[in-house]
Protein backbone atom coordinates (compact mmCIF):
# COMPACT_ATOMS: atom_id res chain seq x y z
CA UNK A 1 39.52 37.54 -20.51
CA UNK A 2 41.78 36.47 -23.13
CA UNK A 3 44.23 35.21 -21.09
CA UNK A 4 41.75 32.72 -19.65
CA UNK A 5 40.77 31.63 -22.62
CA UNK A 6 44.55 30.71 -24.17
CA UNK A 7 44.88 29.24 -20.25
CA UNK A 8 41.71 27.16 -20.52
CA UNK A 9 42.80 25.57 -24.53
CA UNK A 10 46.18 24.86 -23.27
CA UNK A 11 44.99 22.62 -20.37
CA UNK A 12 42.02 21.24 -23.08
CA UNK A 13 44.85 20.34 -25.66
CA UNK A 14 46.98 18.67 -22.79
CA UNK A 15 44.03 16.92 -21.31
CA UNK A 16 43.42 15.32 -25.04
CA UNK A 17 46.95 14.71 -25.07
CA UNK A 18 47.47 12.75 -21.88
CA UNK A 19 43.99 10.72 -22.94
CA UNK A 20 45.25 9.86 -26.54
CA UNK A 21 48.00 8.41 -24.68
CA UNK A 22 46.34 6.38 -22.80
CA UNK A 23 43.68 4.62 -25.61
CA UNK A 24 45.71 2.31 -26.52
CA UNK A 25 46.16 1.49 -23.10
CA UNK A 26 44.24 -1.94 -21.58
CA UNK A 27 43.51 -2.15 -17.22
CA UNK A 28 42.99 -5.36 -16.25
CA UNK A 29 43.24 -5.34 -11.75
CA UNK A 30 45.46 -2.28 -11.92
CA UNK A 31 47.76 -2.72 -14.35
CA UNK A 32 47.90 -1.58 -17.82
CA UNK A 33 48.63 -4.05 -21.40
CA UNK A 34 49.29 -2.45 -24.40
CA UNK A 35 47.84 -4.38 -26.81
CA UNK A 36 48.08 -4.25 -30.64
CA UNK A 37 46.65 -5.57 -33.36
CA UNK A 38 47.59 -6.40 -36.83
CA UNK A 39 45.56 -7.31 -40.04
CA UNK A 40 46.28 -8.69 -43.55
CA UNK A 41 45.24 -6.31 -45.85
CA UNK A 42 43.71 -9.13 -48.13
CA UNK A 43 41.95 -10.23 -45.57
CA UNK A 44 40.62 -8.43 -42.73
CA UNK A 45 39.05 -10.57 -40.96
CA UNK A 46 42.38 -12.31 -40.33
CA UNK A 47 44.29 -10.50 -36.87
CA UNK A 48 47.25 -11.26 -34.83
CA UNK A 49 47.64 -9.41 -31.40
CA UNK A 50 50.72 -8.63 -29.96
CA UNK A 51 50.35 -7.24 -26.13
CA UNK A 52 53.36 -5.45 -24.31
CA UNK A 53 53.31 -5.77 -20.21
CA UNK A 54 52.23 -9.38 -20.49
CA UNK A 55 54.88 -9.89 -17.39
CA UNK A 56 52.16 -7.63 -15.49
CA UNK A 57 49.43 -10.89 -15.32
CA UNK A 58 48.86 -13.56 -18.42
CA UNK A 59 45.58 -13.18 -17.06
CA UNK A 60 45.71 -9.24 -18.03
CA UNK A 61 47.37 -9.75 -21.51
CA UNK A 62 44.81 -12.84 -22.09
CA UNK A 63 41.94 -10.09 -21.52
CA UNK A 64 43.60 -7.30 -23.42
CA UNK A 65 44.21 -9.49 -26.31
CA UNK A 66 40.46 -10.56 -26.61
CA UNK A 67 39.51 -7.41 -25.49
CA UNK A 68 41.07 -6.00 -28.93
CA UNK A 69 40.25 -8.55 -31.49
CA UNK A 70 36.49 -8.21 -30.48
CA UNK A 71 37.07 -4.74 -31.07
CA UNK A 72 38.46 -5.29 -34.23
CA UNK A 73 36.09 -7.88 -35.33
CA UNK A 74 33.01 -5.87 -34.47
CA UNK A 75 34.20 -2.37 -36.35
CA UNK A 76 35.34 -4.36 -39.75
CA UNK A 77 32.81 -7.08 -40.07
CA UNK A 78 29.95 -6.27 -37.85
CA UNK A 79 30.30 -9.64 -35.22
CA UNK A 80 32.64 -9.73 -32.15
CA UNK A 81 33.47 -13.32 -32.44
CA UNK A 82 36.44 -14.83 -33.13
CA UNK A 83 38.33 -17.95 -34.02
CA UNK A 84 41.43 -17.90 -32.51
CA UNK A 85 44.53 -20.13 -33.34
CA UNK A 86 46.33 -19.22 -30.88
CA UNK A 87 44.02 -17.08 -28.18
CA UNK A 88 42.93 -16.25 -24.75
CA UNK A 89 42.13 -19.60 -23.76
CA UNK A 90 45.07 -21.38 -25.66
CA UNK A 91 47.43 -23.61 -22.90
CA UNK A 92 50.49 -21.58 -21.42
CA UNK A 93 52.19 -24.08 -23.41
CA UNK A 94 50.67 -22.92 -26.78
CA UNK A 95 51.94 -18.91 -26.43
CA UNK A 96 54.56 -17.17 -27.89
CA UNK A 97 56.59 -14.35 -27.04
CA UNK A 98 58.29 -12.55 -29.73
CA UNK A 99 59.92 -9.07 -29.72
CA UNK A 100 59.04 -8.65 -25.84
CA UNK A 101 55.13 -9.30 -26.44
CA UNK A 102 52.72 -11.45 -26.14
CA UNK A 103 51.14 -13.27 -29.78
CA UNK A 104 47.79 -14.00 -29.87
CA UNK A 105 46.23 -14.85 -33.77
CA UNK A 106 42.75 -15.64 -35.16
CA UNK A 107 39.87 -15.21 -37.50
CA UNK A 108 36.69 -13.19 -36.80
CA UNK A 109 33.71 -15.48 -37.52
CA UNK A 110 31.23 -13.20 -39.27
């Protein structure tokens, strides 16, 4: 009985493991973004969002990055919309890569 038991939290404590993993993870048509965000500590409300696998879709990265600042805006100032200066719906021609990731920025609008 015991040995199902060590059995059974091993595969529990993996299974959290693999899903932690995958959290920070963004699926957009099948593939995955890794998006991240960043705040100024004097000022929350102000983000930037970098997203890795942007080479997947710019349609992907474009939804992983909103996805994550309306996150963001919603658990730190209670609205999910945002301001961007550079966002989802900025021209091609407006976007920046830096370090190997996309760089989204922007305000949430309380």
């Amino acid at each position: 009985m015991r040995s199902f038991m060590v059995v059974g939290l091993v595969l529990a404590t993996l299974a959290g493991c693999d899903q932690s993993r995958n959290d920070n993870l963004f699926r957009y048509e099948n593939a995955y973004y890794a998006p991240k965000i960043s705040v100024d500590r004097g000022d929350r409300s102000t983000f930037t969002v970098s997203v890795r696998g942007f080479e997947q879709g710019l349609d992907g990265a474009r939804e992983a990055a909103r996805y994550e600042a309306t996150k963001h805006c919603i658990n730190y100032l209670g609205s999910s919309d945002a301001m961007w200066t550079v966002g989802p719906d900025s021209d091609r021609e407006q976007l920046k890569i830096v370090s190997g990731a996309l760089v989204f920025s922007g305000k949430c609008d309380p």
